[in-house]
C-alpha atoms as a PDB file:
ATOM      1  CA  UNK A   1       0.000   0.000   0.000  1.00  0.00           C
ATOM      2  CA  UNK A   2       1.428   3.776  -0.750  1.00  0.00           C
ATOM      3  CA  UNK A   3       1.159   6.483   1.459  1.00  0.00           C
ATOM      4  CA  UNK A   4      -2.266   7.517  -0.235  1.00  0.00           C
ATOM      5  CA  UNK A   5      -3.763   4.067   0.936  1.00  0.00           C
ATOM      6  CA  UNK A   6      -3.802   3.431  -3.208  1.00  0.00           C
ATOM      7  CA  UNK A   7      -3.647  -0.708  -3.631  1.00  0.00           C
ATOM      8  CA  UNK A   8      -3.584  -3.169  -6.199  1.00  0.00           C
ATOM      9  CA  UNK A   9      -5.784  -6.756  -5.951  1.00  0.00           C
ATOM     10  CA  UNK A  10      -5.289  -9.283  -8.605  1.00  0.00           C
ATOM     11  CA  UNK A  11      -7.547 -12.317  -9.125  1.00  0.00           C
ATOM     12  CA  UNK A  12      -4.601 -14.910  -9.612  1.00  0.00           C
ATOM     13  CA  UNK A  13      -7.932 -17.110 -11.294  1.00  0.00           C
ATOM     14  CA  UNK A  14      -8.806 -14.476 -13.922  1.00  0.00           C
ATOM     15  CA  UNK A  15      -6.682 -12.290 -14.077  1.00  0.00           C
ATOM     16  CA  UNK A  16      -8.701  -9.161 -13.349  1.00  0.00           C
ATOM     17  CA  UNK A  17      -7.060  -6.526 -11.280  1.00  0.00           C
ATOM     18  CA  UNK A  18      -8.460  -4.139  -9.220  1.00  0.00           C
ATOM     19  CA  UNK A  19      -7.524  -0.561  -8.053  1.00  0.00           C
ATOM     20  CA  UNK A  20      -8.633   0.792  -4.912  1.00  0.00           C
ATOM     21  CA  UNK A  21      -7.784   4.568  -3.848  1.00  0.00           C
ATOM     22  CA  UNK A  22      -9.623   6.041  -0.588  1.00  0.00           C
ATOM     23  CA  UNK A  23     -10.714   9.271  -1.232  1.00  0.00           C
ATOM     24  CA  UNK A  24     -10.838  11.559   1.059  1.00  0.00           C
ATOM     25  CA  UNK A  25     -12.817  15.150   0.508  1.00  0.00           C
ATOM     26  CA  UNK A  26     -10.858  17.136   3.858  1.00  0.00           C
ATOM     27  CA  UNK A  27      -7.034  18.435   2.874  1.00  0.00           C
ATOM     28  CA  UNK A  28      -5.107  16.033   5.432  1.00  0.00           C
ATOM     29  CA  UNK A  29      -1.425  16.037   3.974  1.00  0.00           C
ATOM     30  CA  UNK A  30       0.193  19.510   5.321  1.00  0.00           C
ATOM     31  CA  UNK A  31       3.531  18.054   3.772  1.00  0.00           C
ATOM     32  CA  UNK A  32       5.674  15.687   2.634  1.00  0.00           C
ATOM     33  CA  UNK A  33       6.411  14.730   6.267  1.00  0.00           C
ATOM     34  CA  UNK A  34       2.979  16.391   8.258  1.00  0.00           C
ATOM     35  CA  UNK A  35      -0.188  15.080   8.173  1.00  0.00           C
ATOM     36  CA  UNK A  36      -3.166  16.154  10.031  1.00  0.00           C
ATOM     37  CA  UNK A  37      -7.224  14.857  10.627  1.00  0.00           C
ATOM     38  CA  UNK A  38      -8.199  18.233  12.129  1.00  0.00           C
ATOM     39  CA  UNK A  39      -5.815  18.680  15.124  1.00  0.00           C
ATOM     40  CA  UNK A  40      -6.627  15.776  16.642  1.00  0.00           C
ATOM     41  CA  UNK A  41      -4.087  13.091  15.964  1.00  0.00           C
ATOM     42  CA  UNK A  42      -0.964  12.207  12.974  1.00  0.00           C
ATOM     43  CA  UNK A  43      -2.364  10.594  10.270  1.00  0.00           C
ATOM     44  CA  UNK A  44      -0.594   7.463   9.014  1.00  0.00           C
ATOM     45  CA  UNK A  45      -1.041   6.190   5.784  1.00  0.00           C
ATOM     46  CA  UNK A  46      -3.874   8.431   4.267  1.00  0.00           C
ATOM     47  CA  UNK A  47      -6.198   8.932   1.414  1.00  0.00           C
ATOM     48  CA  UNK A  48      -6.643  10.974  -1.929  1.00  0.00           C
ATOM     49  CA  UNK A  49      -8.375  14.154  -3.252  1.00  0.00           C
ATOM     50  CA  UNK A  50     -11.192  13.461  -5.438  1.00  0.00           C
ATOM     51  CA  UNK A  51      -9.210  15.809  -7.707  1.00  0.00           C
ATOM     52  CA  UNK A  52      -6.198  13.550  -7.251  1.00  0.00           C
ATOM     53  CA  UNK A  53      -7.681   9.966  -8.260  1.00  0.00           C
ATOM     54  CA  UNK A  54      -5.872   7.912 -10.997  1.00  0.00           C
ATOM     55  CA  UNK A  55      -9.190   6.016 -11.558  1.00  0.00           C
ATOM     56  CA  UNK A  56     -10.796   7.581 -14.625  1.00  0.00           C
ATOM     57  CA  UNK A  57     -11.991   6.271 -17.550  1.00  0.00           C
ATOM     58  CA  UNK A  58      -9.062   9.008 -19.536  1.00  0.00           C
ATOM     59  CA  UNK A  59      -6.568   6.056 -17.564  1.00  0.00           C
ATOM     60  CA  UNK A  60      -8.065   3.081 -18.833  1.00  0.00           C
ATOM     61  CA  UNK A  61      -9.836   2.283 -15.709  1.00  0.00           C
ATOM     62  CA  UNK A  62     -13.547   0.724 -16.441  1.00  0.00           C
ATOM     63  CA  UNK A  63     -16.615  -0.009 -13.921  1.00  0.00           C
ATOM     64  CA  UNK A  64     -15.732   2.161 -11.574  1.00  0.00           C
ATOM     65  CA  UNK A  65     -17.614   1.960  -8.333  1.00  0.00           C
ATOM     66  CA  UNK A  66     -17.339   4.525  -5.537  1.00  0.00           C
ATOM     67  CA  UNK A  67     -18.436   2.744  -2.496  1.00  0.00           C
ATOM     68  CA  UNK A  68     -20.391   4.492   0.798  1.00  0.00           C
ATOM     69  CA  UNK A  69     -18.428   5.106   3.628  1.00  0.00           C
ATOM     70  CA  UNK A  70     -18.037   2.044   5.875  1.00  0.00           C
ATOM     71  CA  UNK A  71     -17.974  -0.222   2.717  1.00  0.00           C
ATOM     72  CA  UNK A  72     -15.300  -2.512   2.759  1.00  0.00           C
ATOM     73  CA  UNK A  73     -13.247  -2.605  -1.064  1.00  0.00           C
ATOM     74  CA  UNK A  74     -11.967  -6.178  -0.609  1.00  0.00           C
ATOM     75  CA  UNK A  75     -15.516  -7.223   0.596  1.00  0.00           C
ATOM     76  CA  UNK A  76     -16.841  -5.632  -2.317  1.00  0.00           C
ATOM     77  CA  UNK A  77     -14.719  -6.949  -4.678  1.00  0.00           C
ATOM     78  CA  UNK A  78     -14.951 -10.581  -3.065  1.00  0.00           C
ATOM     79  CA  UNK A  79     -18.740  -9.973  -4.448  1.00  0.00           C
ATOM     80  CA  UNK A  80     -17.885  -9.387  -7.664  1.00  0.00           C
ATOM     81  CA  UNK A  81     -15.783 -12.271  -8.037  1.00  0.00           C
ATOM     82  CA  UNK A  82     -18.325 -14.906  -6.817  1.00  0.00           C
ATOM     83  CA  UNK A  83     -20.457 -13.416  -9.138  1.00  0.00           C
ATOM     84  CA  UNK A  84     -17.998 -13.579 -11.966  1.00  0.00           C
ATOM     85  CA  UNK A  85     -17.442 -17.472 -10.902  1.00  0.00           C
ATOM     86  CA  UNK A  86     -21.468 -18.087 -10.674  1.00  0.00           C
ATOM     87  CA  UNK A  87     -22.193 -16.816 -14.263  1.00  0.00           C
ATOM     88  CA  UNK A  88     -19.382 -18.629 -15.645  1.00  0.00           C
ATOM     89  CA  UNK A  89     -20.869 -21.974 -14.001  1.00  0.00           C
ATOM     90  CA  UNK A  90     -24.477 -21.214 -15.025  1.00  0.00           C
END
């Protein structure tokens, strides 16, 4: 995982990869070094501006899902994967 929280998953059955970036709509990073949530603790790790997101159709990227807050990304794309494997059986 980078310091934006960006991460890979590849399905070592079909191949697919998937890109997950956290996105985060507050400023947090204050520099390269300083990271803030609003005073109240360091942030380690972190997320991406909206503005800053790699995942756009103009970068090859297709389906693209933004999930609720709260939503777990593997979880989510465990689902699509059992449903990939169930229409391929049917």
């Amino acid at each position: 995982m980078s310091t934006t929280g960006r991460y890979f998953v590849r399905d070592h059955r079909s191949g697919r990869v998937f890109c997950v970036e956290p996105i985060n709509r507050r400023d947090q990073k204050l520099d390269d070094l300083g990271w803030t949530n609003g005073g109240i603790d360091p942030v380690r790790g972190g997320a991406v501006a909206e503005a800053d997101s790699v995942i756009m159709p103009e970068n090859g990227f297709r389906n693209i899902t933004v999930l609720p807050p709260g939503s777990s990304p593997d979880g989510y794309i465990e689902m699509l994967l059992k449903a990939q494997d169930s229409a391929g059986q049917s």
